[in-house]
N, C-alpha and C. Protein backbone atom coordinates (compact mmCIF):
# COMPACT_ATOMS: atom_id res chain seq x y z
N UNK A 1 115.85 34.77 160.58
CA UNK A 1 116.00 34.30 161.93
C UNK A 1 117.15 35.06 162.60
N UNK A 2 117.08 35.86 163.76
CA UNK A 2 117.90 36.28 164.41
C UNK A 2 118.59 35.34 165.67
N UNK A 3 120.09 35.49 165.88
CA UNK A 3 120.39 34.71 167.54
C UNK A 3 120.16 35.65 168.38
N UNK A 4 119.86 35.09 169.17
CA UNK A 4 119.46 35.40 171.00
C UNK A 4 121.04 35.65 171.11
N UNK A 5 121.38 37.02 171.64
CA UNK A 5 122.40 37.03 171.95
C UNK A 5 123.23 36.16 173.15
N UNK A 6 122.70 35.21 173.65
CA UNK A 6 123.45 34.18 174.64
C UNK A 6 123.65 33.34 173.26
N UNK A 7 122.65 32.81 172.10
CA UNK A 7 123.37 31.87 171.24
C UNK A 7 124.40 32.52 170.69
N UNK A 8 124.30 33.72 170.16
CA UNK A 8 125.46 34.62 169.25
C UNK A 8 127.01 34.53 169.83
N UNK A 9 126.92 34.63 171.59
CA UNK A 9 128.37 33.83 172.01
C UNK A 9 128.72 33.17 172.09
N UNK A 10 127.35 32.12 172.10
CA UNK A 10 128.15 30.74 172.38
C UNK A 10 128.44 30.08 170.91
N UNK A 11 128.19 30.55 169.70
CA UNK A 11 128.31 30.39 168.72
C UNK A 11 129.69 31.03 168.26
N UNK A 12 129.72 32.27 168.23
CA UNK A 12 131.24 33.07 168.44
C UNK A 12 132.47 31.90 168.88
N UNK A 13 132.14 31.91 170.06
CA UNK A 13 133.43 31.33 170.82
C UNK A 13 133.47 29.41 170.49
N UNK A 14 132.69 28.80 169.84
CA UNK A 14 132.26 27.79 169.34
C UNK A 14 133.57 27.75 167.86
N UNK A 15 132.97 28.79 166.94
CA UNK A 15 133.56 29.18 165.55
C UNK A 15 135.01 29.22 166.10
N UNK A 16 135.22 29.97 167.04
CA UNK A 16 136.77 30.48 166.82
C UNK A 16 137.44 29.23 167.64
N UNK A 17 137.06 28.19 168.21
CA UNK A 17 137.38 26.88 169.00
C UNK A 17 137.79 26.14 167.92
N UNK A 18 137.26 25.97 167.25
CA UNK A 18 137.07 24.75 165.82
C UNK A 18 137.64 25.54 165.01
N UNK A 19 137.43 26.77 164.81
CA UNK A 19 138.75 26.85 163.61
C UNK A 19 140.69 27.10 164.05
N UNK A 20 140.59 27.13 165.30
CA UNK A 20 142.21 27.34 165.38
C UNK A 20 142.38 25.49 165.01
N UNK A 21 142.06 24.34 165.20
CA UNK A 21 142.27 23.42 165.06
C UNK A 21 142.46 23.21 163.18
N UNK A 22 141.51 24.18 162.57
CA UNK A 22 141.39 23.78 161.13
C UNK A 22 141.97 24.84 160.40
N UNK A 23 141.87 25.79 160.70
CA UNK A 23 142.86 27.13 160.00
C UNK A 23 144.24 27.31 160.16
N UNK A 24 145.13 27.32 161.60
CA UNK A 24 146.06 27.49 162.12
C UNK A 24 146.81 26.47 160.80
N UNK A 25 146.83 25.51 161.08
CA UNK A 25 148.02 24.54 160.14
C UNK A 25 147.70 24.39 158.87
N UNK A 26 146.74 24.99 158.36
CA UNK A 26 146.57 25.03 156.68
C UNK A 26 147.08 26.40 156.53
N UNK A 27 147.19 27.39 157.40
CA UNK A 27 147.28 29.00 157.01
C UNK A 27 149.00 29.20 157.72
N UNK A 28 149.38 28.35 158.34
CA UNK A 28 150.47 28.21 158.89
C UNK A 28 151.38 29.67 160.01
N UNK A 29 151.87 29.04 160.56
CA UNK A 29 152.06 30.77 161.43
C UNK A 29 153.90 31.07 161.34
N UNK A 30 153.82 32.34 160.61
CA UNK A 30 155.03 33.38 160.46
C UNK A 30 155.36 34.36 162.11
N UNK A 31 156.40 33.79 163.18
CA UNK A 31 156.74 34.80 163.97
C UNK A 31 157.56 36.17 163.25
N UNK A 32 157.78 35.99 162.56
CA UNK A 32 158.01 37.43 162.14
C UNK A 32 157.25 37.81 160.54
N UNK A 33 157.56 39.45 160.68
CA UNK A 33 156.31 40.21 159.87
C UNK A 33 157.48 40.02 158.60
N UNK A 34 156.93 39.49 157.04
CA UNK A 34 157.25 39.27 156.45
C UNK A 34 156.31 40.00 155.05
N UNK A 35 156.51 40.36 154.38
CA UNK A 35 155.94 40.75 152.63
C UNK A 35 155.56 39.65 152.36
N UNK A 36 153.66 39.60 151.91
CA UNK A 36 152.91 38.28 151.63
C UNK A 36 153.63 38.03 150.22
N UNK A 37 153.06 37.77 148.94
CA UNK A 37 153.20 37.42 147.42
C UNK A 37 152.82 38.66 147.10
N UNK A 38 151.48 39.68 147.80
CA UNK A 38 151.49 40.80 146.73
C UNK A 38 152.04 41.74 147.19
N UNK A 39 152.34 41.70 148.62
CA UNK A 39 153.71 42.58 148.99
C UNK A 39 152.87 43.24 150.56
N UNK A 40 151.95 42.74 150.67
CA UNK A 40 151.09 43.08 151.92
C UNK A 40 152.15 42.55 153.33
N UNK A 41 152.28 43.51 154.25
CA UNK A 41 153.04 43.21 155.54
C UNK A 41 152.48 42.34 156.47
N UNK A 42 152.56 41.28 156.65
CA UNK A 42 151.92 40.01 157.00
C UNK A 42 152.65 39.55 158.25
N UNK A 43 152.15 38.65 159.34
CA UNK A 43 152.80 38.14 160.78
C UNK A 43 152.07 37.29 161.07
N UNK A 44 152.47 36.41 161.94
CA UNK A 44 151.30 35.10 162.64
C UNK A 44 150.89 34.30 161.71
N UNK A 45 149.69 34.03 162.08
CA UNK A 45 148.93 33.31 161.06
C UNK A 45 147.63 34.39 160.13
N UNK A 46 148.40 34.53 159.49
CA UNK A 46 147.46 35.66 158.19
C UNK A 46 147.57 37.28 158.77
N UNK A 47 148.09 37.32 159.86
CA UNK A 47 147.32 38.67 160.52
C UNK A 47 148.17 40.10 159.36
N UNK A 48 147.39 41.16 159.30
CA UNK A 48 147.60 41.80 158.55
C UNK A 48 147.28 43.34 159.44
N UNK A 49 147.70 44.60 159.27
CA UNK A 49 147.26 45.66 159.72
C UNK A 49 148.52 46.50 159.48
N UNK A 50 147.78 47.75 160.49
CA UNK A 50 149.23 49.08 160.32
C UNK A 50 150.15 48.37 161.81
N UNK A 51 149.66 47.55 162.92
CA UNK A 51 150.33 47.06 163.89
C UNK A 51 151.54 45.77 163.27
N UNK A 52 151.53 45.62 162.02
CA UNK A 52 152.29 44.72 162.05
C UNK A 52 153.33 45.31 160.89
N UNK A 53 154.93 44.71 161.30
CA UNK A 53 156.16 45.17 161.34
C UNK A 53 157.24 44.64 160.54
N UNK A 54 157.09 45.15 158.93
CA UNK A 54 157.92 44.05 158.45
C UNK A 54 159.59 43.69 159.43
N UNK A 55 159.89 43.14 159.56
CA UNK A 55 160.93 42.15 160.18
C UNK A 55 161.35 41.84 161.83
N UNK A 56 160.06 42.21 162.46
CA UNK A 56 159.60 42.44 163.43
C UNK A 56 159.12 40.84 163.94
N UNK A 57 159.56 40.54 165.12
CA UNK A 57 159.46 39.06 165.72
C UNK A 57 158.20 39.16 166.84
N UNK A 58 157.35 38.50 166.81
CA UNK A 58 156.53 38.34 167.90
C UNK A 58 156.31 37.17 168.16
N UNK A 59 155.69 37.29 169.21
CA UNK A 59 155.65 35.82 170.10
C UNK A 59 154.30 35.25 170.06
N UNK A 60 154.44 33.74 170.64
CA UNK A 60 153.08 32.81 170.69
C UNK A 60 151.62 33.46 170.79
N UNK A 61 152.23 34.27 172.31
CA UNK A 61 150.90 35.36 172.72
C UNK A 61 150.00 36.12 171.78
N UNK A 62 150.86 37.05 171.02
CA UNK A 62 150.40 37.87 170.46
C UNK A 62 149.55 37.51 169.10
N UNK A 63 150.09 36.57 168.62
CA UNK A 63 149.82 35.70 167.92
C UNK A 63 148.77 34.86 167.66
N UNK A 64 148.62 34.23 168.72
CA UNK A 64 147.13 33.80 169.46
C UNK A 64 145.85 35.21 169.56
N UNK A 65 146.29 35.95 169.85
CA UNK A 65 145.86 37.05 170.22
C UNK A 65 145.04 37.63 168.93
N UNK A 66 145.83 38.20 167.49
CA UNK A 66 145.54 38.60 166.57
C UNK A 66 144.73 37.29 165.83
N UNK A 67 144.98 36.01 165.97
CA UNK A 67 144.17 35.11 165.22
C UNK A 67 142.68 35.15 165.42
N UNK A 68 142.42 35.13 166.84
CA UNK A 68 141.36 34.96 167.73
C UNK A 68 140.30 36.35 167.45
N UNK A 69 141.28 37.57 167.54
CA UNK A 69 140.71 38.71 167.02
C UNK A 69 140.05 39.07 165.46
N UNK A 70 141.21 37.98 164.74
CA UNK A 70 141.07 38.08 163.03
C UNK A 70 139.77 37.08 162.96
N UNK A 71 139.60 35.82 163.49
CA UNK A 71 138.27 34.90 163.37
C UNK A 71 137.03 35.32 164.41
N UNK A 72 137.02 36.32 164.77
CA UNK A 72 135.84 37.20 165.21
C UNK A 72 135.37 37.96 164.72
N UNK A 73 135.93 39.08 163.80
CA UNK A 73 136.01 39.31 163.03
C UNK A 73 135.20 39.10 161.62
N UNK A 74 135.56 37.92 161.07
CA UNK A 74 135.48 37.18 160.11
C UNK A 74 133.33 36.60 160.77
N UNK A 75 133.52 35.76 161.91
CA UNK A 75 132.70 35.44 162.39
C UNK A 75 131.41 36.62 162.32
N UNK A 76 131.55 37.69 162.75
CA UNK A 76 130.58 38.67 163.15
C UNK A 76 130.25 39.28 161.30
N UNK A 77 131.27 39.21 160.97
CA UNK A 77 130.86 39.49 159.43
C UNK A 77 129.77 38.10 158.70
N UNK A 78 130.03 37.19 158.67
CA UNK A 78 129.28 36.36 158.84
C UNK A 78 127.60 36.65 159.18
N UNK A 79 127.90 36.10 160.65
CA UNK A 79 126.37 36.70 161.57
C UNK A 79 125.61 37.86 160.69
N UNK A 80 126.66 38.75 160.67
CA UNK A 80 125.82 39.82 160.34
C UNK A 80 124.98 39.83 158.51
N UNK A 81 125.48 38.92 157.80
CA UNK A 81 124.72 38.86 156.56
C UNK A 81 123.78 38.17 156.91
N UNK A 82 123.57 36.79 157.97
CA UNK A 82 123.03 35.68 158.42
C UNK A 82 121.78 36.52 158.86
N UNK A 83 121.90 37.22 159.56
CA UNK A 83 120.68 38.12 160.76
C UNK A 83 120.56 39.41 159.80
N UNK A 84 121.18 39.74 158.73
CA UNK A 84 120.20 40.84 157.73
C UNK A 84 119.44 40.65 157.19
N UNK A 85 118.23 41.75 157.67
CA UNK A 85 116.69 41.35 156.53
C UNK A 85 117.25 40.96 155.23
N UNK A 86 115.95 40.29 155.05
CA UNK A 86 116.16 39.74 153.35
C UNK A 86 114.84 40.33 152.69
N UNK A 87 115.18 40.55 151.50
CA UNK A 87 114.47 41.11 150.28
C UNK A 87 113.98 40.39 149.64
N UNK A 88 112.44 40.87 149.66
CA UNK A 88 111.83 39.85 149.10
C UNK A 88 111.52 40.76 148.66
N UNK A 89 111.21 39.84 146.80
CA UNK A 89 111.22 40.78 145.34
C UNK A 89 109.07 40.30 145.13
């Protein structure tokens, strides 16, 4: 089954609604870029990349910003196993 791309957004922006309520305070948010446990350069809530700065302070915005980007992300990876043909043996 594929989404109609009008469901695929409203599903998108659905996912990433409901999880800042359920991810944000279990994953908790770091304003500054800190070394995770395996030593990965980490900021916000989980956010990870070459943009982020070990001891580097950012704000609410940005923050919001990279979460929203990181559970779209996550989301479209999703979709996309959801809407790949399947193999039938």
């Amino acid at each position: 089954m594929r989404l109609s791309p009008k469901a695929l957004a409203a599903f998108v922006a659905a996912v990433v609604a409901i999880s800042a309520t359920v991810i944000q305070p279990w994953e908790g948010t770091e304003y500054v870029g800190y070394a995770d446990v395996v030593g990965i350069t980490t900021a916000c809530t989980g956010h990870t990349g070459p943009e982020v700065v070990l001891g580097k302070r950012y704000d609410e915005y940005q923050c919001d910003k990279w979460f929203k980007q990181d559970i779209q992300t996550a989301v479209y990876g999703v979709i996309g196993c959801v809407n790949a043909p399947m193999a039938v043996n």
